[in-house]
Protein backbone atom coordinates (compact mmCIF):
# COMPACT_ATOMS: atom_id res chain seq x y z
CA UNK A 1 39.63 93.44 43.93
CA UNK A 2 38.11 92.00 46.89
CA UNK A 3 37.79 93.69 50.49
CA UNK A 4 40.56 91.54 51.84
CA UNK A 5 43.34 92.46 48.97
CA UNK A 6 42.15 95.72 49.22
CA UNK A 7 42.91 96.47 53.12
CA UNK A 8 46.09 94.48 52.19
CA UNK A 9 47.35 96.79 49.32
CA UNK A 10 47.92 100.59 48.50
CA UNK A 11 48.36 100.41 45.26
CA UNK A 12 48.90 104.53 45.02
CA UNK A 13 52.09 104.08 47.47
CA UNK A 14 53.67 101.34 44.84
CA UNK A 15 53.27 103.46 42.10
CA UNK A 16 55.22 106.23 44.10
CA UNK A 17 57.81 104.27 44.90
CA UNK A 18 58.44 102.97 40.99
CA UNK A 19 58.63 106.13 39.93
CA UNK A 20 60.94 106.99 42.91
CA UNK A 21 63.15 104.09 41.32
CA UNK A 22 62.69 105.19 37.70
CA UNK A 23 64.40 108.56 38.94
CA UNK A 24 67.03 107.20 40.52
CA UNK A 25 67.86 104.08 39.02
CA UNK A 26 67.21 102.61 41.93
CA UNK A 27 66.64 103.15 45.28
CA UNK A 28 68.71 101.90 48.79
CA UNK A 29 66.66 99.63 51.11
CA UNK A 30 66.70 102.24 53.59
CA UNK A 31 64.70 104.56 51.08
CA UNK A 32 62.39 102.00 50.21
CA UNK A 33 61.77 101.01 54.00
CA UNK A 34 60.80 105.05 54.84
CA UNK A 35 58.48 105.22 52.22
CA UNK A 36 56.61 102.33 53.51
CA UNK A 37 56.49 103.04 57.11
CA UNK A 38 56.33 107.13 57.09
CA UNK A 39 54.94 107.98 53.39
CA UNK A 40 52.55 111.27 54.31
CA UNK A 41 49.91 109.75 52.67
CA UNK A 42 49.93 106.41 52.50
CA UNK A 43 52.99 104.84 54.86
CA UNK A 44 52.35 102.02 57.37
CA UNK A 45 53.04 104.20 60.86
CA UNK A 46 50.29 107.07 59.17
CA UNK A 47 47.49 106.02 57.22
CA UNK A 48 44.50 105.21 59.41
CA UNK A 49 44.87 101.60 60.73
CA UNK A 50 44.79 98.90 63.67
CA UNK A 51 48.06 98.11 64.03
CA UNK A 52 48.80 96.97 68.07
CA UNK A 53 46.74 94.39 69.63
CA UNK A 54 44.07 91.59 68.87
CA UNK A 55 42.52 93.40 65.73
CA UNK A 56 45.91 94.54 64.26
CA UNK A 57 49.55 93.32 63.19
CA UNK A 58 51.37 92.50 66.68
CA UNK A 59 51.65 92.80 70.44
CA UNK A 60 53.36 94.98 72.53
CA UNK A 61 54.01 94.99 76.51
CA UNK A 62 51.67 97.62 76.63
CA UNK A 63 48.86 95.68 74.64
CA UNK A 64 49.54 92.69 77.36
CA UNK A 65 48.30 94.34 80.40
CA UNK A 66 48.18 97.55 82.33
CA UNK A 67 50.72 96.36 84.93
CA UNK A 68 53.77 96.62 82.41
CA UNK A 69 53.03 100.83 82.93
CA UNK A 70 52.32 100.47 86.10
CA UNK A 71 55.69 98.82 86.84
CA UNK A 72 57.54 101.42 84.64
CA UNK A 73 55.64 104.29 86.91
CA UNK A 74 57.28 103.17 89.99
CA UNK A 75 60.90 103.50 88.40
CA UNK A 76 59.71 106.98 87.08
CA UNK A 77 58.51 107.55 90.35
CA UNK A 78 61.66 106.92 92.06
CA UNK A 79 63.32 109.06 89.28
CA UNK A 80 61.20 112.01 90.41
CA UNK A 81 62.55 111.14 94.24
CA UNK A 82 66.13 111.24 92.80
CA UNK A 83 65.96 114.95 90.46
CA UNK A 84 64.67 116.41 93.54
CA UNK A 85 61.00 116.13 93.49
CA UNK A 86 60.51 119.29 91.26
CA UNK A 87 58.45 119.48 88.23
CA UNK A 88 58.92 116.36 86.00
CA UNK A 89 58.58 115.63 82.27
CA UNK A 90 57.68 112.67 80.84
CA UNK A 91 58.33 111.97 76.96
CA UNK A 92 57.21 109.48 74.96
CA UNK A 93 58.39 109.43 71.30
CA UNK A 94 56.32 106.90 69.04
CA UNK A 95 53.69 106.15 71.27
CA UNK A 96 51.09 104.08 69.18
CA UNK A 97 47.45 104.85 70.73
CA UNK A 98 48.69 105.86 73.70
CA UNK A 99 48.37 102.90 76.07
CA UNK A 100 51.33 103.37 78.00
CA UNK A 101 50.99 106.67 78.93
CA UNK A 102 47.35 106.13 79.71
CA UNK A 103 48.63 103.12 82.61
CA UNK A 104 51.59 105.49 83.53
CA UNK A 105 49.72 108.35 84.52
CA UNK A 106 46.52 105.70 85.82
CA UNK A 107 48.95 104.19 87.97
CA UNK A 108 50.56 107.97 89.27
CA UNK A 109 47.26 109.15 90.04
CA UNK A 110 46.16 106.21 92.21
CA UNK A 111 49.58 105.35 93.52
CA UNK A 112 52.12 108.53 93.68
CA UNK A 113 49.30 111.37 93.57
CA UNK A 114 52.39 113.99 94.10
CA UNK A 115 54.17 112.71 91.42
CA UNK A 116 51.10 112.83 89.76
CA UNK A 117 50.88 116.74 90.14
CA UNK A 118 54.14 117.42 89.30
CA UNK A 119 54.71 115.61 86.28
CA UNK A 120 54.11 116.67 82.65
CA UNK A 121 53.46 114.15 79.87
CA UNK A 122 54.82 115.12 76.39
CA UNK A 123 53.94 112.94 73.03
CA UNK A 124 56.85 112.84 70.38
CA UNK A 125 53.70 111.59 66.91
CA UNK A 126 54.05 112.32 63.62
CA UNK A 127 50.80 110.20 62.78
CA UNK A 128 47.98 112.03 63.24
CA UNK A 129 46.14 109.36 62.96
CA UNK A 130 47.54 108.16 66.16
CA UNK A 131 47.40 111.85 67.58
CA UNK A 132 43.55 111.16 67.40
CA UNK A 133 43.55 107.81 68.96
CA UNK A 134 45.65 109.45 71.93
CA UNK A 135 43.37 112.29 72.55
CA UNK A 136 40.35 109.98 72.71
CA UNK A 137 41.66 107.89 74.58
CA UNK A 138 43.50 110.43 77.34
CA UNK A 139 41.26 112.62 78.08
CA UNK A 140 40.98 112.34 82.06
CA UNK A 141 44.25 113.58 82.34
CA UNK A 142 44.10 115.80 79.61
CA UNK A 143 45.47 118.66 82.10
CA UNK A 144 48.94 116.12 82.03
CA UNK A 145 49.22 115.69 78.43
CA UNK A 146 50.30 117.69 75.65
CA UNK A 147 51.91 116.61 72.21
CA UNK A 148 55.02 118.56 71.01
CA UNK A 149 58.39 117.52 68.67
CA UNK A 150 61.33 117.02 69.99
CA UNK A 151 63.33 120.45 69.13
CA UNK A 152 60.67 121.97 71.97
CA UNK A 153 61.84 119.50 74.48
CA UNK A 154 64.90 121.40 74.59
CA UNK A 155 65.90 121.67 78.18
CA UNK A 156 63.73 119.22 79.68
CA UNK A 157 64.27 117.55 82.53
CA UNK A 158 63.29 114.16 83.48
CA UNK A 159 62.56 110.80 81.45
CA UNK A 160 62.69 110.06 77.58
CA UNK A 161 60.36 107.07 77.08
CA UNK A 162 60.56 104.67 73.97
CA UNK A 163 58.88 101.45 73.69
CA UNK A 164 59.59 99.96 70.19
CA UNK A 165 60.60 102.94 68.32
CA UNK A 166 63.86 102.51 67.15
CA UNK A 167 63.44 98.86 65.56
CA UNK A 168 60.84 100.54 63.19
CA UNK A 169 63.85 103.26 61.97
CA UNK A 170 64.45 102.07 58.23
CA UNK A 171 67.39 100.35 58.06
CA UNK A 172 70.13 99.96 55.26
CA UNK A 173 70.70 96.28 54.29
CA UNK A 174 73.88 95.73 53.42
CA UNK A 175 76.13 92.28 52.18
CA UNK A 176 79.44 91.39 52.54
CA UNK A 177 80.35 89.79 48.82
CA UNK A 178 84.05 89.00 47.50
CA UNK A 179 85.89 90.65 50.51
CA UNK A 180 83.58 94.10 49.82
CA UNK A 181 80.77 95.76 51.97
CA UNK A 182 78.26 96.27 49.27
CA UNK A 183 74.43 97.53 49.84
CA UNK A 184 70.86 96.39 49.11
CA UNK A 185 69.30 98.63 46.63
CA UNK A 186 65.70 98.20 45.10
CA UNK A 187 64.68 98.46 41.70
CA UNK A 188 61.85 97.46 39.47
CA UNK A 189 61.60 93.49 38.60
CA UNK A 190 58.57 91.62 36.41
CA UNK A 191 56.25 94.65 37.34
CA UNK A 192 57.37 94.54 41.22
CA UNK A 193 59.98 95.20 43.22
CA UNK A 194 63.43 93.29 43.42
CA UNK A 195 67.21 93.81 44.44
CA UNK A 196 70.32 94.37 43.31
CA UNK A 197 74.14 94.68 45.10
CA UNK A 198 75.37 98.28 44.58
CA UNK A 199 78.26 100.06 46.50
CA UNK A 200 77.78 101.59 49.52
CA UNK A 201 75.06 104.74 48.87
CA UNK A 202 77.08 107.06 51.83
CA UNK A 203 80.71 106.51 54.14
CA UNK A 204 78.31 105.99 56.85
CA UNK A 205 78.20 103.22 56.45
CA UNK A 206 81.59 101.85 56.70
CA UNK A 207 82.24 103.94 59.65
CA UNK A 208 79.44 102.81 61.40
CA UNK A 209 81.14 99.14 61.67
CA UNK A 210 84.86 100.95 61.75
CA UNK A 211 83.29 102.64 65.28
CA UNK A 212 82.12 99.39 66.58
CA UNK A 213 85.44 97.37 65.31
CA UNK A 214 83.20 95.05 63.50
CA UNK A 215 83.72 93.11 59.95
CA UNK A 216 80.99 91.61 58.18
CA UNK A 217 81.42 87.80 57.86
CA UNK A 218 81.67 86.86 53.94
CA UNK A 219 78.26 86.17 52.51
CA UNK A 220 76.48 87.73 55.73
CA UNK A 221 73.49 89.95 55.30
CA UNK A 222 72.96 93.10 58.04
CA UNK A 223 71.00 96.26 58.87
CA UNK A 224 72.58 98.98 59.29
CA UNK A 225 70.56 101.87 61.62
CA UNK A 226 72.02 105.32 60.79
CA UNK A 227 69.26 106.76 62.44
CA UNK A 228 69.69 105.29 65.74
CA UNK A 229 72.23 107.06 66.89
CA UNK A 230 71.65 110.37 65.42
CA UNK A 231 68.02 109.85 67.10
CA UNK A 232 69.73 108.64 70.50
CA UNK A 233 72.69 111.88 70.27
CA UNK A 234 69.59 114.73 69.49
CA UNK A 235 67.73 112.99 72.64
CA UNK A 236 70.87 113.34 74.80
CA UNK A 237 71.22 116.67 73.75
CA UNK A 238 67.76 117.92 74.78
CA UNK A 239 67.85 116.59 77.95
CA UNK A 240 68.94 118.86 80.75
CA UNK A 241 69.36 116.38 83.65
CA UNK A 242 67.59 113.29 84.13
CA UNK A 243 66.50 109.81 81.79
CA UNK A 244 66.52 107.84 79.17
CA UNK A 245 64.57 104.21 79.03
CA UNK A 246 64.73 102.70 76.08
CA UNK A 247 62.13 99.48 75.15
CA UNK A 248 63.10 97.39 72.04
CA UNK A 249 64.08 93.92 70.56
CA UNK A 250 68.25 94.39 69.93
CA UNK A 251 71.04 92.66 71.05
CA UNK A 252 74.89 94.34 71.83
CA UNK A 253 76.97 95.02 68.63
CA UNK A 254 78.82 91.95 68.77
CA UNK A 255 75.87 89.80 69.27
CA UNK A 256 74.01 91.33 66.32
CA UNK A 257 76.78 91.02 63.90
CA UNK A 258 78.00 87.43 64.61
CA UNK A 259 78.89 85.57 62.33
CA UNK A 260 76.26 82.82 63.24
CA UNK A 261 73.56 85.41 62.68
CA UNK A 262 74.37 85.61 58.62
CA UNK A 263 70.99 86.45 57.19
CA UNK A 264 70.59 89.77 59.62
CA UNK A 265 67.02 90.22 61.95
CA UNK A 266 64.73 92.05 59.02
CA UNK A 267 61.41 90.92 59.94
CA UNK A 268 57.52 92.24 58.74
CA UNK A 269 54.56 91.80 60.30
CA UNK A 270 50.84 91.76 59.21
CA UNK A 271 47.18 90.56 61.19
CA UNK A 272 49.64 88.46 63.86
CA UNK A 273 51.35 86.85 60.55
CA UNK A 274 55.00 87.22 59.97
CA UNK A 275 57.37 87.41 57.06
CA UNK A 276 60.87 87.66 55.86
CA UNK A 277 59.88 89.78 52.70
CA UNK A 278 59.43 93.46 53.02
CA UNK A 279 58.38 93.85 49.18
CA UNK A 280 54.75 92.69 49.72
CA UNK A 281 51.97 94.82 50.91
CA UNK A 282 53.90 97.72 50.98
CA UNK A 283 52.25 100.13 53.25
CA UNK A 284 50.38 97.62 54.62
CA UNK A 285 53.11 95.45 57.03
CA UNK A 286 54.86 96.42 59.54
CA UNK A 287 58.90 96.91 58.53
CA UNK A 288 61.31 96.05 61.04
CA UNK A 289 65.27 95.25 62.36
CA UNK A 290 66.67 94.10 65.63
CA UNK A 291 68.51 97.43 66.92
CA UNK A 292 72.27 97.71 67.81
CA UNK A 293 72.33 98.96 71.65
CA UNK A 294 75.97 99.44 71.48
CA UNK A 295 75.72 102.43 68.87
CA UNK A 296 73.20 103.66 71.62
CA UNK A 297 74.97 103.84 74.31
CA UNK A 298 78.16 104.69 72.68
CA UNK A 299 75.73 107.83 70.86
CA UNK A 300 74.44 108.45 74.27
CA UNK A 301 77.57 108.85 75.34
CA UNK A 302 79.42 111.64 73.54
CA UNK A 303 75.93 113.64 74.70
CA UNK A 304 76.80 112.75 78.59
CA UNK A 305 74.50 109.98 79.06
CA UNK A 306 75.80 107.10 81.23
CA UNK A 307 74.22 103.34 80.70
CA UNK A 308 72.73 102.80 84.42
CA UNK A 309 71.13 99.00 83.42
CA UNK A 310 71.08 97.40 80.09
CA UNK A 311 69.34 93.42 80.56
CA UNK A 312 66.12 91.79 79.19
CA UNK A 313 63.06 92.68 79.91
CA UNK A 314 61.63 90.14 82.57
CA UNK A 315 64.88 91.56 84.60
CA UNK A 316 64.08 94.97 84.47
CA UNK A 317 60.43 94.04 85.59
CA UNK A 318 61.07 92.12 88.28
CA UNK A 319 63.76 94.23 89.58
CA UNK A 320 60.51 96.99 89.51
CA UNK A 321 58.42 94.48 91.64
CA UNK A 322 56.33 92.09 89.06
CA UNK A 323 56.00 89.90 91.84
CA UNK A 324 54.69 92.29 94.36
CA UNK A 325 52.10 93.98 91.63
CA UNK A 326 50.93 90.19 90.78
CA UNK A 327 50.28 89.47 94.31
CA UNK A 328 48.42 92.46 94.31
CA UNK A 329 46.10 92.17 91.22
CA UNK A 330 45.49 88.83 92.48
CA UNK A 331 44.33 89.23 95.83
CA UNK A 332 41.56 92.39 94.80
CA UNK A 333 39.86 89.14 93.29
CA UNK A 334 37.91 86.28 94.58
CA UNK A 335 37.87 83.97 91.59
CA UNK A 336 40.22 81.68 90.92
CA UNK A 337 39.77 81.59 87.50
CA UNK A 338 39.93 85.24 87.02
CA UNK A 339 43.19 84.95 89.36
CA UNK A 340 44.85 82.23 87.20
CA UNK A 341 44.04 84.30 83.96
CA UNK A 342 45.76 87.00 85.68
CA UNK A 343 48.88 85.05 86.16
CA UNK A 344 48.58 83.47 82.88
CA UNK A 345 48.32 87.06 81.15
CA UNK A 346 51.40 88.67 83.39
CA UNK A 347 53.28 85.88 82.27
CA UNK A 348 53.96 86.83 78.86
CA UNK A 349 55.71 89.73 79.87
CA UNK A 350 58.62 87.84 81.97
CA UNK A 351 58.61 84.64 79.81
CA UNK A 352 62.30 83.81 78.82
CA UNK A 353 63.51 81.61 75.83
CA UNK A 354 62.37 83.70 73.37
CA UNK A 355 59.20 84.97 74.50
CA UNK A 356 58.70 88.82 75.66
CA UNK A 357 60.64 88.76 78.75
CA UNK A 358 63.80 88.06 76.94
CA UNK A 359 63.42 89.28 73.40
CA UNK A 360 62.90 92.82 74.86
CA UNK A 361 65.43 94.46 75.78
CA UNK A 362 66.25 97.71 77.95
CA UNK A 363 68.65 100.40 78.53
CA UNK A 364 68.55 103.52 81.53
CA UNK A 365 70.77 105.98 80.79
CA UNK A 366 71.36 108.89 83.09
CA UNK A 367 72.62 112.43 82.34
CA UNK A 368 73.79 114.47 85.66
CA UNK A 369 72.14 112.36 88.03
CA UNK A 370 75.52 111.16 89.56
CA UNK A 371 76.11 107.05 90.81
CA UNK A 372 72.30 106.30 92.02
CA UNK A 373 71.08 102.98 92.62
CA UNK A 374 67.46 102.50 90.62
CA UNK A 375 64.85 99.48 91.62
CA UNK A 376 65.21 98.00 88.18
CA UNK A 377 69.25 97.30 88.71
CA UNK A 378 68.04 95.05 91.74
CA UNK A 379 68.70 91.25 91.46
CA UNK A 380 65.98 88.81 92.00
CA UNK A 381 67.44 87.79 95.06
CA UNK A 382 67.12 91.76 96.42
CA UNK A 383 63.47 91.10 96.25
CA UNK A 384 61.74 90.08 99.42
CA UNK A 385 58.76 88.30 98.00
CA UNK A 386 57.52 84.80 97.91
CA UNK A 387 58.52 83.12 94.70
CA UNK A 388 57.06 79.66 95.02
CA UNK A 389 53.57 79.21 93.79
CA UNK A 390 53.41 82.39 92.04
CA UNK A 391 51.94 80.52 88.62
């Protein structure tokens, strides 16, 4: 086997997972999905690996540039203002190798050097593979940071970070076929893996859709997250007072489950290369759905969290001052070139029509924090900055 198949294959992960089907007979999507991403040994999200930027499997905002968590410090910055300028936690669940958190706290210690003292930066990793890369790459403000799970954020107050988290949840797939809501399950075909329509593996399922008032178009193919909102309800529980931002690709319930959209949003990833089959290179591609943000903030809700902004992401930014923190990268440099690669770079984070700006997604919610007015619910027009010229 060459080097190439080789760093493309775990060939001791596909032999768990047949067996897993021999057992059952068969194994749900969702099942097969977890053991890809989050097998202890060998899963995608744990086993050693590049996975964000040039040298691995996709982008982020974060991989883009530093401004993205420099913009996101100023609305945690103002959230500080708003709980009362007390001592203020920070966590970030799924954090990757820590690149947000390193251009959060950058920009609170140059910027807001108060909020920089009074605010405590908690990890949510199960990889501790990526537990490494954090502490390396942390380590001058290793008196900010500590790593913990989420039961021991009990009580917390101030912001719950998340910056593609939930879209990597596995999903069940399900099908609407002759009038019934019937599910994806995986079993063992010619040596590999294949499918095959079952009923529905839990009631979950059907009340998921029976909460959102939704019916499956006939023939149309969907994800279902159960996780989602069970993540989004223990989140709102833990908090005390204070924030949730949530980062992802999603759209609203009724957007995601249109009838136009037939053939769901499953989607893998692997060295900047997409594909629409999740049953190659297991272990070694990322595994991945467009989230529902109406099960969010309806979870969210029964745990006393209020939406405070839901819009895409070049909103959110601006309303946080892209403008202003372009001007200002810009004019701490003298070349032109280096100034219109700035531009260029910043770009891709507000670009609409399907680029980052729009794709992304995000939702504030608030829990007892009252009717507050945060920068990132400001319109464009709110914003007292020269547009014209700006590329």
């Amino acid at each position: 086997m060459t080097e190439s198949m080789t760093a493309e294959s775990r060939p001791e992960l596909e032999a768990f997972i047949h067996r897993r089907i021999d057992e059952a007979e068969g194994i749900s999507f969702a099942e097969y999905m977890g053991h890809c991403l989050y097998h202890p040994d060998y899963g995608y999200y744990i086993a050693p690996r590049e996975r964000i930027g040039k040298g691995g499997d996709f982008f982020t905002s974060t991989s883009v540039h530093s401004a993205f968590g420099r913009l996101i410090c100023r609305q945690l910055e103002q959230m500080w203002q708003l709980l009362g300028k007390g001592d203020f936690t920070i966590a970030e669940q799924g954090a990757g190798e820590g690149h947000l958190c390193l251009d959060i706290l950058a920009a609170a210690a140059e910027d807001h050097p108060e909020f920089y003292q009074s605010l405590s930066y908690c990890l949510v990793e199960i990889s501790p593979d990526n537990r490494q890369r954090q502490a390396n790459l942390l380590g001058a403000h290793h008196d900010r940071v500590r790593w913990s799970t989420l039961p021991e954020l009990d009580g917390m107050e101030g912001c719950f970070l998340t910056n593609e988290l939930v879209d990597a949840f596995p999903v069940h797939l399900v099908e609407m076929k002759d009038g019934r809501l019937q599910e994806v399950f995986v079993i063992d075909r010619d040596g590999g893996f294949g499918e095959e329509l079952r009923p529905l593996s839990t009631l979950s399922i059907q009340e998921y859709f029976n909460g959102l008032g939704i019916t499956l178009a006939e023939g149309s193919r969907a994800e279902i997250n159960l996780e989602a909102p069970r993540w989004m309800a223990e989140v709102g529980s833990l908090l005390r007072r204070g924030f949730v931002i949530t980062v992802d690709y999603g759209y609203p319930a009724a957007e995601l489950y249109a009838p136009w959209r037939n053939r769901g949003t499953l989607m893998c990833y692997c060295r900047h290369t997409s594909s629409e089959d999740p049953y190659r290179m297991a272990g070694c591609q990322d595994i991945t759905a467009h989230i529902d943000f109406t099960a969010l903030e309806q979870a969210g809700g029964k745990q006393g969290l209020e939406p405070l902004f839901f819009g895409a992401q070049y909103r959110f930014l601006m309303g946080l001052g892209f403008v202003e923190v372009l001007l200002e990268m810009q004019a701490r440099t003298t070349d032109e070139n280096q100034a219109r690669a700035l531009r260029m770079t910043l770009k891709n984070l507000i670009m609409p029509d399907g680029g980052m700006g729009e794709t992304f997604k995000v939702l504030v919610q608030g829990k007892g924090v009252g009717s507050v007015s945060l920068l990132c619910q400001r319109s464009i027009r709110e914003i007292p900055l020269p547009m014209a010229g700006m590329f």
